[in-house]
Protein backbone atom coordinates (compact mmCIF):
# COMPACT_ATOMS: atom_id res chain seq x y z
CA UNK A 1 0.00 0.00 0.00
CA UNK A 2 1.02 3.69 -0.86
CA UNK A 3 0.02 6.75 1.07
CA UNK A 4 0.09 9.69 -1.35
CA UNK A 5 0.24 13.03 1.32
CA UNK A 6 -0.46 16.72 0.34
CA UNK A 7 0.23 18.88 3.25
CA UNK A 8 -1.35 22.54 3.07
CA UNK A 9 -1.01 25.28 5.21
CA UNK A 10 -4.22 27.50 4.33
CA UNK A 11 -4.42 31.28 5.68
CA UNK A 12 -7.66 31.13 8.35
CA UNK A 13 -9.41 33.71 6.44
CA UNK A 14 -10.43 30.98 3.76
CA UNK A 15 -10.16 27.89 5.81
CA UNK A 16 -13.71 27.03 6.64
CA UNK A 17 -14.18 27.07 2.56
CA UNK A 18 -11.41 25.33 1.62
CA UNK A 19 -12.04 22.69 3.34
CA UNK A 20 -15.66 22.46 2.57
CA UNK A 21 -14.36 23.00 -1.21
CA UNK A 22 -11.50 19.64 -0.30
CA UNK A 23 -14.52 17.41 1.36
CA UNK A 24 -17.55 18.32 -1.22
CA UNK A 25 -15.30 19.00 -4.54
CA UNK A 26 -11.86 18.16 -4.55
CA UNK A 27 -11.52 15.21 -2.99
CA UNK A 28 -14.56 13.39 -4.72
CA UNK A 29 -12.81 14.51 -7.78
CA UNK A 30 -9.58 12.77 -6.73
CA UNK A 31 -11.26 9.61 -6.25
CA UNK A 32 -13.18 9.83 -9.15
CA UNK A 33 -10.39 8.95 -10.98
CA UNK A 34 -10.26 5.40 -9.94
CA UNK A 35 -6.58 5.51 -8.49
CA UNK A 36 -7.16 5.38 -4.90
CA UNK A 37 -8.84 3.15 -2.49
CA UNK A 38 -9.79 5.73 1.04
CA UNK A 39 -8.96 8.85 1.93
CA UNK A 40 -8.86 11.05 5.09
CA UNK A 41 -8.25 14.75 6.39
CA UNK A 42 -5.99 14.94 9.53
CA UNK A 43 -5.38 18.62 10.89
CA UNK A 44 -2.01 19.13 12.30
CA UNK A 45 -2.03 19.97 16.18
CA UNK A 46 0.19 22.75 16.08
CA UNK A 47 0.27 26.66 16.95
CA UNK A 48 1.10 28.01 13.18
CA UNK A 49 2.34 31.90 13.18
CA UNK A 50 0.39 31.71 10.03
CA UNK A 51 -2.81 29.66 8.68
CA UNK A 52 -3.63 26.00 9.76
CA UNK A 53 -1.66 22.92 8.27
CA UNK A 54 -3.73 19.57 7.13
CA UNK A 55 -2.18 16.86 5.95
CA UNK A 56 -4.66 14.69 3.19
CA UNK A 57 -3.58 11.30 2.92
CA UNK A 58 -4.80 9.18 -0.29
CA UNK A 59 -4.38 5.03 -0.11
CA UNK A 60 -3.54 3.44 -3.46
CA UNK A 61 -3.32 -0.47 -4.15
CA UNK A 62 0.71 0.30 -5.37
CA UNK A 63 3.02 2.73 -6.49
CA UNK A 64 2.24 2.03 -10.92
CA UNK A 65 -1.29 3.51 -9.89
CA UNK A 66 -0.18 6.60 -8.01
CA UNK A 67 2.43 7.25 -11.08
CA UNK A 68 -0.01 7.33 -13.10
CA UNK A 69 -2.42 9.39 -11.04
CA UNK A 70 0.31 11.95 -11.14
CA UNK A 71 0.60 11.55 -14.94
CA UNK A 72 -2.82 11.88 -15.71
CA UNK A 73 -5.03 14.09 -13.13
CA UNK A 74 -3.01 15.63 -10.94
CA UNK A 75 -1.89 18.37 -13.31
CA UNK A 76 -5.30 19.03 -13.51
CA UNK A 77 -6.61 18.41 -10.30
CA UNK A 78 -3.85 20.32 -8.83
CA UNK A 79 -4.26 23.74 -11.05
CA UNK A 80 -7.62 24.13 -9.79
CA UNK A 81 -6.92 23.80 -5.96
CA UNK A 82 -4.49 26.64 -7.57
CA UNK A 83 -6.31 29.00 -9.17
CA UNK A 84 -9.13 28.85 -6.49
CA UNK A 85 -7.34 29.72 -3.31
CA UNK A 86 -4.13 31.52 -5.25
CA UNK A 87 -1.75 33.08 -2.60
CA UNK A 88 -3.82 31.68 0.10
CA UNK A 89 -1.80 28.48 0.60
CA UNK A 90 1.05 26.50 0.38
CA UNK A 91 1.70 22.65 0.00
CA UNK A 92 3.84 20.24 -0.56
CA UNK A 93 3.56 16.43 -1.36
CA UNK A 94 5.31 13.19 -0.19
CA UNK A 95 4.83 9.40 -0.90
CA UNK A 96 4.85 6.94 2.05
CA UNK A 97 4.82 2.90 2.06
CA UNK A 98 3.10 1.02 4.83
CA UNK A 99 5.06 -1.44 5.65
């Protein structure tokens, strides 16, 4: 199993919609695409100078489906998290294996 993890810090002032826009949009558009198997939304437990940091962690079956997740959809996927919140957030991505 692969754990695909975006980690965003958004600014409060958008928050509440973002994450509405991650659990009502975004997400069901991610696994729309047939790649993953279960998701989840974890908020980080820490005081941030700036914004609040969630880390959202997508399950696929092996690493061949998450490369070509990322060759596919996620250019996509990705520029519209982009051009909706733009300046309001920053994020960056890591692959884990359970073991």
């Amino acid at each position: 199993m692969i754990i695909y993890n975006v980690t965003i810090n958004i600014e409060n002032d958008v928050r509440e919609e973002w994450l509405n826009w991650m659990k009502t949009v975004h997400i069901p558009d991610v696994m729309q695409t047939g790649y993953f198997l279960e998701n989840k939304i974890c908020k980080l437990l820490v005081e941030e100078e700036q914004g609040t940091t969630y880390s959202i962690q997508y399950t696929a079956a092996n690493l061949k489906d998450l490369e070509e997740y990322q060759q596919l959809h996620a250019p996509r996927l990705q520029k519209d998290v982009a051009e909706k919140y733009a300046n309001k957030f920053v994020a960056f991505r890591s692959v884990l294996e359970v073991v």
